[in-house]
N, C-alpha and C. Protein backbone atom coordinates (compact mmCIF):
# COMPACT_ATOMS: atom_id res chain seq x y z
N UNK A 1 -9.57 20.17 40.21
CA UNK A 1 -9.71 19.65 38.87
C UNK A 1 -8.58 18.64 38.61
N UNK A 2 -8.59 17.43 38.02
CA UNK A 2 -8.05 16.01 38.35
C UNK A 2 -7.61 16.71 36.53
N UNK A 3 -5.96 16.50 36.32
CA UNK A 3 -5.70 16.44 34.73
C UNK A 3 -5.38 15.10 34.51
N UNK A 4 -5.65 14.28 33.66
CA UNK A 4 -5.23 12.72 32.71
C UNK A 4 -4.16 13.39 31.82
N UNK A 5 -3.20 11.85 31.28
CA UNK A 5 -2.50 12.62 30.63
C UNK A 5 -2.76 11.25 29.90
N UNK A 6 -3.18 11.27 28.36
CA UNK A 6 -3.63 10.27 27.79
C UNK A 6 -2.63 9.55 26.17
N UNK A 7 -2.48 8.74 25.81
CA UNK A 7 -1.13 9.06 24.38
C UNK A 7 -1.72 7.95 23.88
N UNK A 8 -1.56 8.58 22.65
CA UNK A 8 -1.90 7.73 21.27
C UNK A 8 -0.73 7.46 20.61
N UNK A 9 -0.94 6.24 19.90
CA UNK A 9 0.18 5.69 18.82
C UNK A 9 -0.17 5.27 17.89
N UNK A 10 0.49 6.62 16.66
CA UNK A 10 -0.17 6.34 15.35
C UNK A 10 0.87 5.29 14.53
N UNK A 11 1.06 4.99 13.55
CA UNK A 11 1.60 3.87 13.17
C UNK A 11 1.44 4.38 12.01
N UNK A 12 2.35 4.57 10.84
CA UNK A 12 2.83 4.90 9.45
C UNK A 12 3.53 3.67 8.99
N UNK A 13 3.10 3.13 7.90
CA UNK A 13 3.54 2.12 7.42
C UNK A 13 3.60 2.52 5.76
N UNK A 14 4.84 2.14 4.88
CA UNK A 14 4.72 1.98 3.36
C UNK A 14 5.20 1.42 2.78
N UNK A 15 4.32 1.59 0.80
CA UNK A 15 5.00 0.17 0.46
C UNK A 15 5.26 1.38 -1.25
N UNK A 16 6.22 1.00 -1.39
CA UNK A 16 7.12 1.86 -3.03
C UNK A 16 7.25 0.92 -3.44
N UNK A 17 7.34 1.59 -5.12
CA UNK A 17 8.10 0.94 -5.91
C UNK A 17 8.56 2.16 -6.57
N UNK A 18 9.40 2.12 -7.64
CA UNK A 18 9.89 3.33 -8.29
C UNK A 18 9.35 4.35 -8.79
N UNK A 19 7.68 4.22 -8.88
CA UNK A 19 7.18 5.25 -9.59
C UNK A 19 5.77 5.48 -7.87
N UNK A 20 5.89 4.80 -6.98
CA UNK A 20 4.59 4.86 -6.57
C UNK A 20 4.76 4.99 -4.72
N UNK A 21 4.22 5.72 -3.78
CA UNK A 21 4.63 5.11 -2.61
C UNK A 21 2.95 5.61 -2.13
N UNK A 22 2.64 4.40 -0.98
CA UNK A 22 1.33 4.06 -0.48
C UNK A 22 1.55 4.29 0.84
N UNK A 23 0.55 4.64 1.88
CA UNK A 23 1.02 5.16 3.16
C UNK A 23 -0.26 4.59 3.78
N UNK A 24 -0.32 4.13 4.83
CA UNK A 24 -1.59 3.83 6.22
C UNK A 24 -1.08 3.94 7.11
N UNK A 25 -2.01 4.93 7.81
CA UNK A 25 -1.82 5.70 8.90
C UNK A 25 -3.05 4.97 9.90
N UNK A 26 -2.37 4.47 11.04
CA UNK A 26 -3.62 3.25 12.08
C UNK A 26 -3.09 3.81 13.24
N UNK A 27 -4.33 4.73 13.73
CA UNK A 27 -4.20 5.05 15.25
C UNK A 27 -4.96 4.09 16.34
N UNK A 28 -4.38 3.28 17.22
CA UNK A 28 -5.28 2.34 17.99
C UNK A 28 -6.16 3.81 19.41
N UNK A 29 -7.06 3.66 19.43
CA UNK A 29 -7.91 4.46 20.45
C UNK A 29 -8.19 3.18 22.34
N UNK A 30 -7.77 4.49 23.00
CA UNK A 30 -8.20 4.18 24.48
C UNK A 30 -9.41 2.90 24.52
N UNK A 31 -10.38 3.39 23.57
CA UNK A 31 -11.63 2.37 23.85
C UNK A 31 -11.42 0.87 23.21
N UNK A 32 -9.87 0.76 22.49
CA UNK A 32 -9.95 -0.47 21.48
C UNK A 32 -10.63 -0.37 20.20
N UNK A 33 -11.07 0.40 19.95
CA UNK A 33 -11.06 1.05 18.46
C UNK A 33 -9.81 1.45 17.81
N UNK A 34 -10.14 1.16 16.31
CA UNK A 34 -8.76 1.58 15.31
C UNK A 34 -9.58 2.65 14.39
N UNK A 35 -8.41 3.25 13.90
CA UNK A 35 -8.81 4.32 12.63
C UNK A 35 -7.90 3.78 12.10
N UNK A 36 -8.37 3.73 10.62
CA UNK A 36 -6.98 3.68 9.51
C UNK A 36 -7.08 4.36 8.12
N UNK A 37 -6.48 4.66 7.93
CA UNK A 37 -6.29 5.52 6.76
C UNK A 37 -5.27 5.84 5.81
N UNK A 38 -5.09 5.93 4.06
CA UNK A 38 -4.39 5.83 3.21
C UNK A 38 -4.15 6.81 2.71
N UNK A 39 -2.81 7.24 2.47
CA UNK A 39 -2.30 8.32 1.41
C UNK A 39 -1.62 7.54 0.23
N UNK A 40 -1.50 8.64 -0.99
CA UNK A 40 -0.93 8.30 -2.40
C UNK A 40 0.24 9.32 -2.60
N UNK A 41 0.81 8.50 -3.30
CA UNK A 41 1.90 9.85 -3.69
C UNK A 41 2.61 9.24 -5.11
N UNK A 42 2.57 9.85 -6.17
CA UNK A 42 3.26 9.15 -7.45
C UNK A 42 4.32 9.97 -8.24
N UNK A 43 5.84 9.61 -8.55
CA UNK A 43 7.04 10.09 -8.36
C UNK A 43 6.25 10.80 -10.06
N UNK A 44 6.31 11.87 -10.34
CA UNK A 44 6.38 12.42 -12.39
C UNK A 44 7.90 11.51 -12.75
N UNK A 45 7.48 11.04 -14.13
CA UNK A 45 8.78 10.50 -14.80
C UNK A 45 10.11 11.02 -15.23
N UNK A 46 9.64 12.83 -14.97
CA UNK A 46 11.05 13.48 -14.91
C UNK A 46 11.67 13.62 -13.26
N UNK A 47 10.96 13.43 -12.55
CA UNK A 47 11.57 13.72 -11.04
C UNK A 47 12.79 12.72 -10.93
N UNK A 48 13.57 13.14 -9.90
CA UNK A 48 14.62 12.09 -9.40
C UNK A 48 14.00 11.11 -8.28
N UNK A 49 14.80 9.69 -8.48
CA UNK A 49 14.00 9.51 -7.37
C UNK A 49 14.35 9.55 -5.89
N UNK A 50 13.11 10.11 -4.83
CA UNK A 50 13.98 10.37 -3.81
C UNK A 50 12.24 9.73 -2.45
N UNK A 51 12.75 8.65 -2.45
CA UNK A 51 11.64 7.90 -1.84
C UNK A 51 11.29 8.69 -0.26
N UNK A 52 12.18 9.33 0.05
CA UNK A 52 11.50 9.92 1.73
C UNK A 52 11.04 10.70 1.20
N UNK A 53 10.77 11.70 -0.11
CA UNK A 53 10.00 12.78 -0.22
C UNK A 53 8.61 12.10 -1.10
N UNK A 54 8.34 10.91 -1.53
CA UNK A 54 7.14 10.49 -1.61
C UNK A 54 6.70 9.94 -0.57
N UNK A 55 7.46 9.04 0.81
CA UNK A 55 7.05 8.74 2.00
C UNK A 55 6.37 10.31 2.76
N UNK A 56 7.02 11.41 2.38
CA UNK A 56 6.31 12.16 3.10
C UNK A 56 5.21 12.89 2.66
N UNK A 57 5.05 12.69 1.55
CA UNK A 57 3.73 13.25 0.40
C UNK A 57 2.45 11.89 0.88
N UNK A 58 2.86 10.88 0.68
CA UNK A 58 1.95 10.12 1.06
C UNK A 58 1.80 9.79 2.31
N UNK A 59 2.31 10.24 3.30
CA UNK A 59 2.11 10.30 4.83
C UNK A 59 2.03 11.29 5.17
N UNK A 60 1.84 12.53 5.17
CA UNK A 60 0.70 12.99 5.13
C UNK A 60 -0.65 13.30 4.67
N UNK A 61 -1.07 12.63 3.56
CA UNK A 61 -2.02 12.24 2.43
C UNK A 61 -2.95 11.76 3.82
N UNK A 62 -2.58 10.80 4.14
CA UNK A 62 -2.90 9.37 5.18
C UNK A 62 -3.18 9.87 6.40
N UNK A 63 -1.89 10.58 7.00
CA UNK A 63 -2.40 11.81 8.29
C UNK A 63 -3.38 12.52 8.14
N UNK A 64 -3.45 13.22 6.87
CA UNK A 64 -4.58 14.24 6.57
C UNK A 64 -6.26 13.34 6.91
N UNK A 65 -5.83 12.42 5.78
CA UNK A 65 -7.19 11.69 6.06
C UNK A 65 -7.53 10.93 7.37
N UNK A 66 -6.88 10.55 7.94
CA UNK A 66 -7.35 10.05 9.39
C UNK A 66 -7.60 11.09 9.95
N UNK A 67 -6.98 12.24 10.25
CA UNK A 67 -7.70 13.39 10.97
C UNK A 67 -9.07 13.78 10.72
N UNK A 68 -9.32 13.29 9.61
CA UNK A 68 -10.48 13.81 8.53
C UNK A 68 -11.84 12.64 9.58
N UNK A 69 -11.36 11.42 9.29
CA UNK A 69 -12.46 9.98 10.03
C UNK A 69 -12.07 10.43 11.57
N UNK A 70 -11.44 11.05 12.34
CA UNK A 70 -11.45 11.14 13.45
C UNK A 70 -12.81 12.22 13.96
N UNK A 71 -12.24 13.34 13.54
CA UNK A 71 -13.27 14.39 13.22
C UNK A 71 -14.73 13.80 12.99
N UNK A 72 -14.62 13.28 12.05
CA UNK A 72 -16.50 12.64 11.95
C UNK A 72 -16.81 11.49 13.01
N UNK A 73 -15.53 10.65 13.54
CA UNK A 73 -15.95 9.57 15.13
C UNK A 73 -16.16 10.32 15.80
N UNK A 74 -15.72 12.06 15.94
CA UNK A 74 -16.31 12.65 17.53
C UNK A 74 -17.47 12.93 17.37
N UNK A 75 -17.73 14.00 15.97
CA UNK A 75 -19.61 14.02 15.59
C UNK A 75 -20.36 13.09 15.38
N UNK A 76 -19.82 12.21 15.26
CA UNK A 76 -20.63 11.24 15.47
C UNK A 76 -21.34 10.41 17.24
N UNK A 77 -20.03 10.36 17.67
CA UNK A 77 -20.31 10.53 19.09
C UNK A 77 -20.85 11.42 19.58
N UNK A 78 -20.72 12.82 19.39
CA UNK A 78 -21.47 14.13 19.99
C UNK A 78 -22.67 13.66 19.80
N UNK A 79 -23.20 13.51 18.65
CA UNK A 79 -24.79 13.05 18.22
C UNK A 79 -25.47 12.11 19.13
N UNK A 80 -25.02 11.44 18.85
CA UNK A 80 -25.39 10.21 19.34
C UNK A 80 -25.65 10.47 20.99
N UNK A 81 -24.70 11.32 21.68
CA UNK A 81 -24.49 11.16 23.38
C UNK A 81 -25.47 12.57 23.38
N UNK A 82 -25.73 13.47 22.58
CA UNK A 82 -26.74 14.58 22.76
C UNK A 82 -27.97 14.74 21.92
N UNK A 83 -28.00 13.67 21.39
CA UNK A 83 -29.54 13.72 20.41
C UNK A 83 -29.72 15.01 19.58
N UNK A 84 -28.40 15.57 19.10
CA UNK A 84 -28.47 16.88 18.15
C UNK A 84 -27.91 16.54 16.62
N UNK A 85 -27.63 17.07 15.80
CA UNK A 85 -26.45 17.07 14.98
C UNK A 85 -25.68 18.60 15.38
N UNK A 86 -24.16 17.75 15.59
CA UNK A 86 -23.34 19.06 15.25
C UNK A 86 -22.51 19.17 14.04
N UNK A 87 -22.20 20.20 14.18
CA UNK A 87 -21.20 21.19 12.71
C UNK A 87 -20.29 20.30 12.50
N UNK A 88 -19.90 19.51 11.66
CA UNK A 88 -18.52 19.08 11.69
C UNK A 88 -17.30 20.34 11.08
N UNK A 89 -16.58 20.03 11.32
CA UNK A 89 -15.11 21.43 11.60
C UNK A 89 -14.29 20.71 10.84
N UNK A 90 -13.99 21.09 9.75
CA UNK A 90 -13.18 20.99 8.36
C UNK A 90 -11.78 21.37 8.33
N UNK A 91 -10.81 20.85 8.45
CA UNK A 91 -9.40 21.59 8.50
C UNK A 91 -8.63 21.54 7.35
């Protein structure tokens, strides 16, 4: 049995301002396909501000959801390569 050892590079990018931070999460795929995907995160007007803890509210927002479009590119592929529908698997 032959193992591959295969690596992806996801890419987190954001843009703040004092009350707001925006997150896209762009994984490039083996085949030359991209996924991309957005998280939100918005500071309450009593919080302090502390921008890596909305970078990390909204990056994973963005992680969450690309896992989410990845999940439906494999059922979607499953389908397609077996003429069935399968279950999609919800995390």
């Amino acid at each position: 049995m032959m193992h591959t050892t295969v690596g992806w590079h996801v890419e987190l990018e954001f843009m703040e301002d004092d009350q707001h931070t925006r997150a896209v999460a762009l994984v490039r795929l083996p085949d030359g396909s991209e996924v991309r995907a957005h998280g939100r995160a918005t500071r309450h007007h009593t919080d302090s501000n502390q921008p890596r803890v909305g970078e990390e509210i909204a990056g994973a927002r963005a992680l969450n959801e690309l896992a989410m479009q990845l999940l439906t590119k494999a059922h979607e592929e499953i389908d397609t390569a077996s003429g069935r529908t399968s279950q999609p698997i919800h995390v």
